[in-house]
C-alpha atoms as a PDB file:
ATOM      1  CA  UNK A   1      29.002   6.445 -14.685  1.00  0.00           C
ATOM      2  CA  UNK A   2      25.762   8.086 -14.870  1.00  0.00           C
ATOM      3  CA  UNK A   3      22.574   8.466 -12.360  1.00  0.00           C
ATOM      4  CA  UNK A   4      19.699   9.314 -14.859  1.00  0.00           C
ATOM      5  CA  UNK A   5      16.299   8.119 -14.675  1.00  0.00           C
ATOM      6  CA  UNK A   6      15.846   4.238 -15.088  1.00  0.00           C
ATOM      7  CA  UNK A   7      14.319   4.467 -18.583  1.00  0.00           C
ATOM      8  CA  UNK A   8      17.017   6.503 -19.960  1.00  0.00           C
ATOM      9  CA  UNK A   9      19.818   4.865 -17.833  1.00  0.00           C
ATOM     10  CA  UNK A  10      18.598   1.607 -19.133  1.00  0.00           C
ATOM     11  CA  UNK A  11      18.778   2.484 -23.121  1.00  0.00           C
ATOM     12  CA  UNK A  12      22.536   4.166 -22.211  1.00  0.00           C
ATOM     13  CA  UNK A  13      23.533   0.573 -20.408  1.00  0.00           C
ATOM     14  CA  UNK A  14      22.503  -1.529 -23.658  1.00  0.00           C
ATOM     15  CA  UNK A  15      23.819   0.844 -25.948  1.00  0.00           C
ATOM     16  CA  UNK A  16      26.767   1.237 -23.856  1.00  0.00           C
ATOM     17  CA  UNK A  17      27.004   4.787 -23.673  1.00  0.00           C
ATOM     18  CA  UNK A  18      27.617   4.809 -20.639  1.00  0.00           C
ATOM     19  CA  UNK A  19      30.133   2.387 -18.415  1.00  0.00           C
ATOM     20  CA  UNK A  20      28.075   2.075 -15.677  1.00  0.00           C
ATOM     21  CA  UNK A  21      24.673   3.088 -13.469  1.00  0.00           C
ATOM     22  CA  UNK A  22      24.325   4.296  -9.986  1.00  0.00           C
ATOM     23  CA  UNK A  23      22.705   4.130  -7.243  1.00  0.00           C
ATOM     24  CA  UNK A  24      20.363   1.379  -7.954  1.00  0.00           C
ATOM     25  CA  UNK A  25      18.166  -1.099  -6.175  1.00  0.00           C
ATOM     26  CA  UNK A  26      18.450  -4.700  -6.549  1.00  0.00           C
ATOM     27  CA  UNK A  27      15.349  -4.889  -8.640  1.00  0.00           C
ATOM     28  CA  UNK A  28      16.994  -2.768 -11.222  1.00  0.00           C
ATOM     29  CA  UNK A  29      18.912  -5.691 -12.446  1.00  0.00           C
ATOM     30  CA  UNK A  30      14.749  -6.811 -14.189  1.00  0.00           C
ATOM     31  CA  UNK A  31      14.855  -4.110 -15.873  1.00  0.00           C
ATOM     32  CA  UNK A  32      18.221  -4.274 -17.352  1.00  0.00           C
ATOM     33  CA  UNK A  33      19.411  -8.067 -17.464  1.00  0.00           C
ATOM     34  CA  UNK A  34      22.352  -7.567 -19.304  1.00  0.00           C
ATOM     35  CA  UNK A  35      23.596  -5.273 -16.980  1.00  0.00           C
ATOM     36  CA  UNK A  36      25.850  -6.786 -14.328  1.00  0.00           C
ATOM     37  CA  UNK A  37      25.631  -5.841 -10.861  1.00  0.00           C
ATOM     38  CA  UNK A  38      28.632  -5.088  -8.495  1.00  0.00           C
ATOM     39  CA  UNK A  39      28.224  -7.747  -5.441  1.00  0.00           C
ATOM     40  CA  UNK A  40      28.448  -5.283  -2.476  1.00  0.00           C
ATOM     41  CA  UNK A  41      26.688  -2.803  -2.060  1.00  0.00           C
ATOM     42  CA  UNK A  42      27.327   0.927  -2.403  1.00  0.00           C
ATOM     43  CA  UNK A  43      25.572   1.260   0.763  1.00  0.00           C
ATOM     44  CA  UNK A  44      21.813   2.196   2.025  1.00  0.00           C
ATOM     45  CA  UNK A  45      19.126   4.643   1.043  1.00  0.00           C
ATOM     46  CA  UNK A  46      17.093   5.422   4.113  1.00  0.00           C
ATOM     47  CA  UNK A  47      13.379   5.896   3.717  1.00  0.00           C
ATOM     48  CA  UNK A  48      11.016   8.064   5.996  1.00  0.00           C
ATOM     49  CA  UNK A  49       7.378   8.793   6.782  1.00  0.00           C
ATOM     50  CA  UNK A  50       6.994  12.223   7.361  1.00  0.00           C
ATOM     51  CA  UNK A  51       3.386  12.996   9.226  1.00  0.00           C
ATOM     52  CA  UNK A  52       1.841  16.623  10.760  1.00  0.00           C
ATOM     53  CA  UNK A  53      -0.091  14.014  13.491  1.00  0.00           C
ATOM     54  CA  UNK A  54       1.862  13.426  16.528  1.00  0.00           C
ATOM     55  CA  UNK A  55      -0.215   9.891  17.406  1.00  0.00           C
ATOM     56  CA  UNK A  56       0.387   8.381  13.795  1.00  0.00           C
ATOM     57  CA  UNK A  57       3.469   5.947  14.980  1.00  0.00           C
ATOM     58  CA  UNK A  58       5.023   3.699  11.673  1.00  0.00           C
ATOM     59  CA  UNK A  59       6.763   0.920  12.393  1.00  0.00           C
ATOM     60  CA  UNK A  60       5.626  -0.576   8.765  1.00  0.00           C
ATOM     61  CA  UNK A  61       4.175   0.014   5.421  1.00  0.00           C
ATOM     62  CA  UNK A  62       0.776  -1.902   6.769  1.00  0.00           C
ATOM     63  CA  UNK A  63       0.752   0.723   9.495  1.00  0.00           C
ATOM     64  CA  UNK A  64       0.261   3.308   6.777  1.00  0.00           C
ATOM     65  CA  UNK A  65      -2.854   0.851   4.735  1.00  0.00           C
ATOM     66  CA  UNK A  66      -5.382   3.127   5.547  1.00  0.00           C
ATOM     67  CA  UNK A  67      -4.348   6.364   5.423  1.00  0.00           C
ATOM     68  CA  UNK A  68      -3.775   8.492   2.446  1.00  0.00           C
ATOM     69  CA  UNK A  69      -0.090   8.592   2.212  1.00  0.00           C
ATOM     70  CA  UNK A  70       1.804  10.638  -0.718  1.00  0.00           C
ATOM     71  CA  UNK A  71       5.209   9.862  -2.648  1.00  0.00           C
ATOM     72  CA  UNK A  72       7.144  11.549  -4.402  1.00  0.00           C
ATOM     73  CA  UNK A  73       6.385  10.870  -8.216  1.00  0.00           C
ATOM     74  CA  UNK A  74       9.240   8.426 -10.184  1.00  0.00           C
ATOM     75  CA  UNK A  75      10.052   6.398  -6.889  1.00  0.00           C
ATOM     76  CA  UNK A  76       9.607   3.044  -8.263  1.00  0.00           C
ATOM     77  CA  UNK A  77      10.932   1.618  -4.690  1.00  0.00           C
ATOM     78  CA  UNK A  78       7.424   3.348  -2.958  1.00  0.00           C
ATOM     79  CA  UNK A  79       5.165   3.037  -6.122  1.00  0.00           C
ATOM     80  CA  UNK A  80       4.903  -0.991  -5.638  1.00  0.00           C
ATOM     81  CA  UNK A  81       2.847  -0.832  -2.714  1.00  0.00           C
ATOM     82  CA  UNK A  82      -0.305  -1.250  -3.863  1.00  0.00           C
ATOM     83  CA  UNK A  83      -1.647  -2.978  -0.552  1.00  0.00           C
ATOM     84  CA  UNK A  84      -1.482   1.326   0.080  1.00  0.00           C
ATOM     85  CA  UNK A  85      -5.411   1.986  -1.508  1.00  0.00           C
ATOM     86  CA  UNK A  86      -4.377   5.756  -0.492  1.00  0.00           C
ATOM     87  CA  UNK A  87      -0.709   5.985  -2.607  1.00  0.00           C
ATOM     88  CA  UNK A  88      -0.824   9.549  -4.104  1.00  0.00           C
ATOM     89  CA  UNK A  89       1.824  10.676  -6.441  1.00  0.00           C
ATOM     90  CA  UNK A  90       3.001  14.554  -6.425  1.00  0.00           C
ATOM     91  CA  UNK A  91       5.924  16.189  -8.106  1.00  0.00           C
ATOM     92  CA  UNK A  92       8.082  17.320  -5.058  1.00  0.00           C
ATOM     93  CA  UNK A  93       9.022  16.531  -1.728  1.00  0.00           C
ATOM     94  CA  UNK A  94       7.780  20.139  -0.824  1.00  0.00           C
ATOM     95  CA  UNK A  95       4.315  18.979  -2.320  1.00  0.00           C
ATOM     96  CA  UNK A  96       4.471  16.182  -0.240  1.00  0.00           C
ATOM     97  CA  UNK A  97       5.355  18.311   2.950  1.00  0.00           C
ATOM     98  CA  UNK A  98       2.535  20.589   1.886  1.00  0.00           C
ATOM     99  CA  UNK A  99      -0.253  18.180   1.369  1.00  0.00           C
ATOM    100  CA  UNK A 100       0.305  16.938   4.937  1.00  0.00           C
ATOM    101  CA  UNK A 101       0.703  20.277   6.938  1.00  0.00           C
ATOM    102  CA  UNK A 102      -2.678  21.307   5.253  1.00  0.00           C
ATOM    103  CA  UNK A 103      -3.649  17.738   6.391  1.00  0.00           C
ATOM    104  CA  UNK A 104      -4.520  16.652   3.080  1.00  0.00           C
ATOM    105  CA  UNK A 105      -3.293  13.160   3.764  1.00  0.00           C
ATOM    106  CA  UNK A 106      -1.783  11.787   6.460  1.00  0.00           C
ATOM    107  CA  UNK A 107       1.951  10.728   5.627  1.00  0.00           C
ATOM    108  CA  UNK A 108       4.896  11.669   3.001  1.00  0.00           C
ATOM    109  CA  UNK A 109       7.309   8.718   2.221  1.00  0.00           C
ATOM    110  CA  UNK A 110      10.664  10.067   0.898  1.00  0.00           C
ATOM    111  CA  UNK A 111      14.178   9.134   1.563  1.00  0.00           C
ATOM    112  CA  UNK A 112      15.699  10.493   4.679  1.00  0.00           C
ATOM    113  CA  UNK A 113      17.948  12.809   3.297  1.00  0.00           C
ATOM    114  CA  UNK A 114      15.528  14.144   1.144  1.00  0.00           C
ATOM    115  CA  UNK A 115      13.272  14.717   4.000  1.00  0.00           C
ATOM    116  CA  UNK A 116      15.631  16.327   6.240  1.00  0.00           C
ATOM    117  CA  UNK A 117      17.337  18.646   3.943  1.00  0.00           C
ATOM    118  CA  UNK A 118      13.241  19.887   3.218  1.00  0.00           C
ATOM    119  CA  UNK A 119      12.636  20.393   6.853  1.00  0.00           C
ATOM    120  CA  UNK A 120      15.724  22.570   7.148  1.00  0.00           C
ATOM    121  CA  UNK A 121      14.601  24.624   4.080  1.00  0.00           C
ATOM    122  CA  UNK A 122      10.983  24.953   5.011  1.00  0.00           C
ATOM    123  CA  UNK A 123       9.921  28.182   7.461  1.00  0.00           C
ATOM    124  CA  UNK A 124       7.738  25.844   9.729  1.00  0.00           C
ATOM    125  CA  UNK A 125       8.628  25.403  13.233  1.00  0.00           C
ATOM    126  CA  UNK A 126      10.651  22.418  13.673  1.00  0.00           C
ATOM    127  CA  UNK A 127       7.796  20.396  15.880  1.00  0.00           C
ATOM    128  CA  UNK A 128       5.189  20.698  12.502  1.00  0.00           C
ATOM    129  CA  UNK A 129       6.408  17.963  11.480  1.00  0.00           C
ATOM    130  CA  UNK A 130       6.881  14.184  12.818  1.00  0.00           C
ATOM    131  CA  UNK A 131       9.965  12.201  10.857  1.00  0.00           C
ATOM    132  CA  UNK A 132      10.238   8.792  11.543  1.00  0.00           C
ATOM    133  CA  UNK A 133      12.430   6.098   9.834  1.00  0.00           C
ATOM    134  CA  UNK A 134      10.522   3.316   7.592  1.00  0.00           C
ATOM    135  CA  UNK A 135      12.727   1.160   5.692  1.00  0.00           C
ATOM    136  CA  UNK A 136      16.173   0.876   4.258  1.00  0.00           C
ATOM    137  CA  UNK A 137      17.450  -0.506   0.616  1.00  0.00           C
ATOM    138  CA  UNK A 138      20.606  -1.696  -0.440  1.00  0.00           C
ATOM    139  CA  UNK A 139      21.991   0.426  -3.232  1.00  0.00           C
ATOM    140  CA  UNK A 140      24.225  -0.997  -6.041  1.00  0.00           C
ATOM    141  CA  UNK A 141      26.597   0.023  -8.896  1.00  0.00           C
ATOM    142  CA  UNK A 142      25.590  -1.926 -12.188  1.00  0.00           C
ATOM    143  CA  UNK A 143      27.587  -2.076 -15.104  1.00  0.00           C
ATOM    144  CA  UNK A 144      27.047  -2.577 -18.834  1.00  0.00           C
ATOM    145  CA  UNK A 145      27.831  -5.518 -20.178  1.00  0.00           C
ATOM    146  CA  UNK A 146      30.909  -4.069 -22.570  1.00  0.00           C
ATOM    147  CA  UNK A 147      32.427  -2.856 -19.306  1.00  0.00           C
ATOM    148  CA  UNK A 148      32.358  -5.927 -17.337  1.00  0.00           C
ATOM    149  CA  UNK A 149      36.117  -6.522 -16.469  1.00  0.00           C
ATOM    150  CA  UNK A 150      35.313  -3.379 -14.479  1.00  0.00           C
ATOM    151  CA  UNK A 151      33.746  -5.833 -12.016  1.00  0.00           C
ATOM    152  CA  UNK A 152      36.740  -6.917 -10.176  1.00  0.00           C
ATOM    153  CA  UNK A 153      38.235  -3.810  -9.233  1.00  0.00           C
ATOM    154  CA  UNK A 154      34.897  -1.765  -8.306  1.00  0.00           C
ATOM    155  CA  UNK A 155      33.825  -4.932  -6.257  1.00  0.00           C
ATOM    156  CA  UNK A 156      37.758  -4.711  -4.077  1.00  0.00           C
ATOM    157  CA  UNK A 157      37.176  -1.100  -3.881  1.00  0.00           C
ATOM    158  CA  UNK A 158      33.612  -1.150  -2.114  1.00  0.00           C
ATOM    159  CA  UNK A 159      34.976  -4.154   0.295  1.00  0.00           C
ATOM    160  CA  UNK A 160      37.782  -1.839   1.253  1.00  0.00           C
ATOM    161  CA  UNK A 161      35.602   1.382   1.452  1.00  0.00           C
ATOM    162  CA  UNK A 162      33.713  -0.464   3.666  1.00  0.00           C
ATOM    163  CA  UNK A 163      36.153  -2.220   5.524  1.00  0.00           C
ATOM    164  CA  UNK A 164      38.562   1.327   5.709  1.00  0.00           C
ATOM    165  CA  UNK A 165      35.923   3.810   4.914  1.00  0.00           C
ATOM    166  CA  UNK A 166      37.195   5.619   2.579  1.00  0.00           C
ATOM    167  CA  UNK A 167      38.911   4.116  -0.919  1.00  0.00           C
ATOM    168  CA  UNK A 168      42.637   3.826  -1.025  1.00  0.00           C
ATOM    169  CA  UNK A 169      43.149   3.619  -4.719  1.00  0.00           C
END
């Protein structure tokens, strides 16, 4: 099982190097149509808006349409909202952090756990920053095509690990 980036995680599925891909959207299975996606999900990827202004409230991405918002560079799951005319790519989630303390922008979308694990690292005091949830994703395991009868099993296991928590076998 690997987690690289899409591009190279894609040419590893069809070549089957590798037995399987994870964690992955839904719309991963575009990019790699031979690759067969496990039925239940892994579980959910959190996203978060992360803003230095107290009175910016996000319920939704079209509360965020005309502000300039920043990403973290490679999210494909952010990068498709174009209705956001202000969607600014930068290499880091400390970049992102940055841009909007020095009120460059006006919002940092990055997952949850990204975001948190920053904040805890960063020297600023804790009320700097404003951390609200956005949206959450379903997250699957795909497989490659030659490893298929893996399908089954994986599929039981994430129905128990859900069901139990933890997997039993």
């Amino acid at each position: 099982m690997t987690a690289y980036p899409p591009g190279r995680a894609l040419k590893m599925l069809q070549d089957s190097e590798s037995a399987g891909e994870l964690p992955r959207f839904e719309d991963f299975q575009q990019l790699a149509p031979t690759a067969v996606r496990v039925p239940v999900a892994i579980g959910q990827l959190s996203f978060s808006v992360l803003t230095h202004d107290r009175n910016l409230l996000v319920k939704s991405m079209a509360d965020l349409e005309n502000r300039t918002v920043f990403y973290v560079r490679g999210n494909a799951v952010i990068a498709v909202h174009t209705e956001l005319r202000h969607l600014v790519a930068v290499n880091s989630e400390h970049d992102c952090a940055y841009k909007v303390l020095r009120k460059h922008g006006d919002a940092c979308i990055m997952t949850k756990t990204l975001a948190q694990k920053m904040l805890n690292e960063i020297q600023q005091a804790p009320d700097a920053y404003l951390l609200q949830d956005l949206f959450f994703k379903p997250i699957y395991l795909y497989l490659s095509l030659h490893n298929k009868d893996l399908l089954f099993p994986f599929e039981q296991s994430l129905k128990q690990l859900h069901q139990d928590e933890k997997i039993n076998h």
